[in-house]
Protein backbone atom coordinates (compact mmCIF):
# COMPACT_ATOMS: atom_id res chain seq x y z
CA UNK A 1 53.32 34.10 45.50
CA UNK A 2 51.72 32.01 43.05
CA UNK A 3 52.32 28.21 42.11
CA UNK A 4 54.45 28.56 39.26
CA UNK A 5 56.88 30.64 41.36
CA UNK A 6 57.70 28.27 43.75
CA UNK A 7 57.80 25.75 41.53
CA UNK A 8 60.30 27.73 39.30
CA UNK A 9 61.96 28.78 42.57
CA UNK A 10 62.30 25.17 43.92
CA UNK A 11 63.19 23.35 40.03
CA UNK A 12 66.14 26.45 40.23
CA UNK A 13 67.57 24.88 43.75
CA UNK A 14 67.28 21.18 42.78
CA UNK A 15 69.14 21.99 39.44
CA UNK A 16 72.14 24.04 41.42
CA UNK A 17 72.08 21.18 44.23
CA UNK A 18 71.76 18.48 40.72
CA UNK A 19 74.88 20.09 39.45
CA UNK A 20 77.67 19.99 42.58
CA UNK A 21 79.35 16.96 43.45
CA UNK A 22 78.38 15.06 46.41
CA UNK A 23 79.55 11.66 47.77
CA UNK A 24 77.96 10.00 44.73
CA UNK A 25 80.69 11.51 42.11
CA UNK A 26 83.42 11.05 45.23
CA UNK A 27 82.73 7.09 44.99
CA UNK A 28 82.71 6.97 41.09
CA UNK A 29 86.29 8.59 40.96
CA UNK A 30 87.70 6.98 43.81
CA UNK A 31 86.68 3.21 42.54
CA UNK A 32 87.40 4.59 38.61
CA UNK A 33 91.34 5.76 39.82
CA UNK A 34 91.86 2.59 41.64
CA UNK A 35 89.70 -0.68 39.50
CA UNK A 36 89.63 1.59 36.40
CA UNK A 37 87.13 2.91 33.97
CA UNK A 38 84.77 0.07 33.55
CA UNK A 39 83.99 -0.46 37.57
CA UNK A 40 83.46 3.68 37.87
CA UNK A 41 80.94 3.22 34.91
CA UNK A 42 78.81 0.33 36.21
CA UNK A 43 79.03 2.13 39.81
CA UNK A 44 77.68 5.29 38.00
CA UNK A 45 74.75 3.03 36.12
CA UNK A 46 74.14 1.46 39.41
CA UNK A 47 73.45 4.57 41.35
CA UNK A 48 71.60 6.29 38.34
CA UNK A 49 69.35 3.10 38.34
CA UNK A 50 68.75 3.70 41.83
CA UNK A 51 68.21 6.91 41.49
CA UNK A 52 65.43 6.97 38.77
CA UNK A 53 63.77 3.76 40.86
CA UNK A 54 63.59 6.37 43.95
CA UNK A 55 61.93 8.82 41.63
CA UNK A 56 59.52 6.75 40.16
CA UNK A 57 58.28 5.21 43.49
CA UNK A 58 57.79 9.08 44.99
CA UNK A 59 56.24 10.05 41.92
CA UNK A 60 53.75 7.09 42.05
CA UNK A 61 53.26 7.79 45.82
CA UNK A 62 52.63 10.98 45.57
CA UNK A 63 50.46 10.79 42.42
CA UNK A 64 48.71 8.00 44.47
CA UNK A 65 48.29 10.41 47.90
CA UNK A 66 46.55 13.22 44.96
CA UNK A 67 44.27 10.82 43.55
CA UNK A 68 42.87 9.39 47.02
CA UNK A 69 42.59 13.07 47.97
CA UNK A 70 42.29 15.44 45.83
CA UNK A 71 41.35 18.49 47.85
């Protein structure tokens, strides 16, 4: 197999696993139905911010780990 085949192969299963609900989306509607909209929408910004900060520090890690050794 070449590289852009697992790549493809592992972007497909991230997407699928991107797309079902997990405890994240059970939190949001549970705090939304009982402290209403606005609470469920700043829980939602405060786990997407957390999110894209875990994503950025990986991607700087491992960006870091390539450029110290690049072989």
């Amino acid at each position: 197999m070449n590289e852009s085949t697992i790549l493809l192969t592992l972007a497909s299963i991230h997407f699928i696993a991107l797309m079902s609900p997990g405890p994240d989306f059970a939190l949001v509607v549970q705090n939304a139905t009982r402290h209403g909209r606005q609470t469920g929408l700043y829980i939602a910004l405060g786990l997407s911010v957390g999110i894209l900060l875990h994503s950025l520090f990986s991607i700087t890690g491992v960006s870091y780990l390539v450029h110290q050794h690049p072989l």
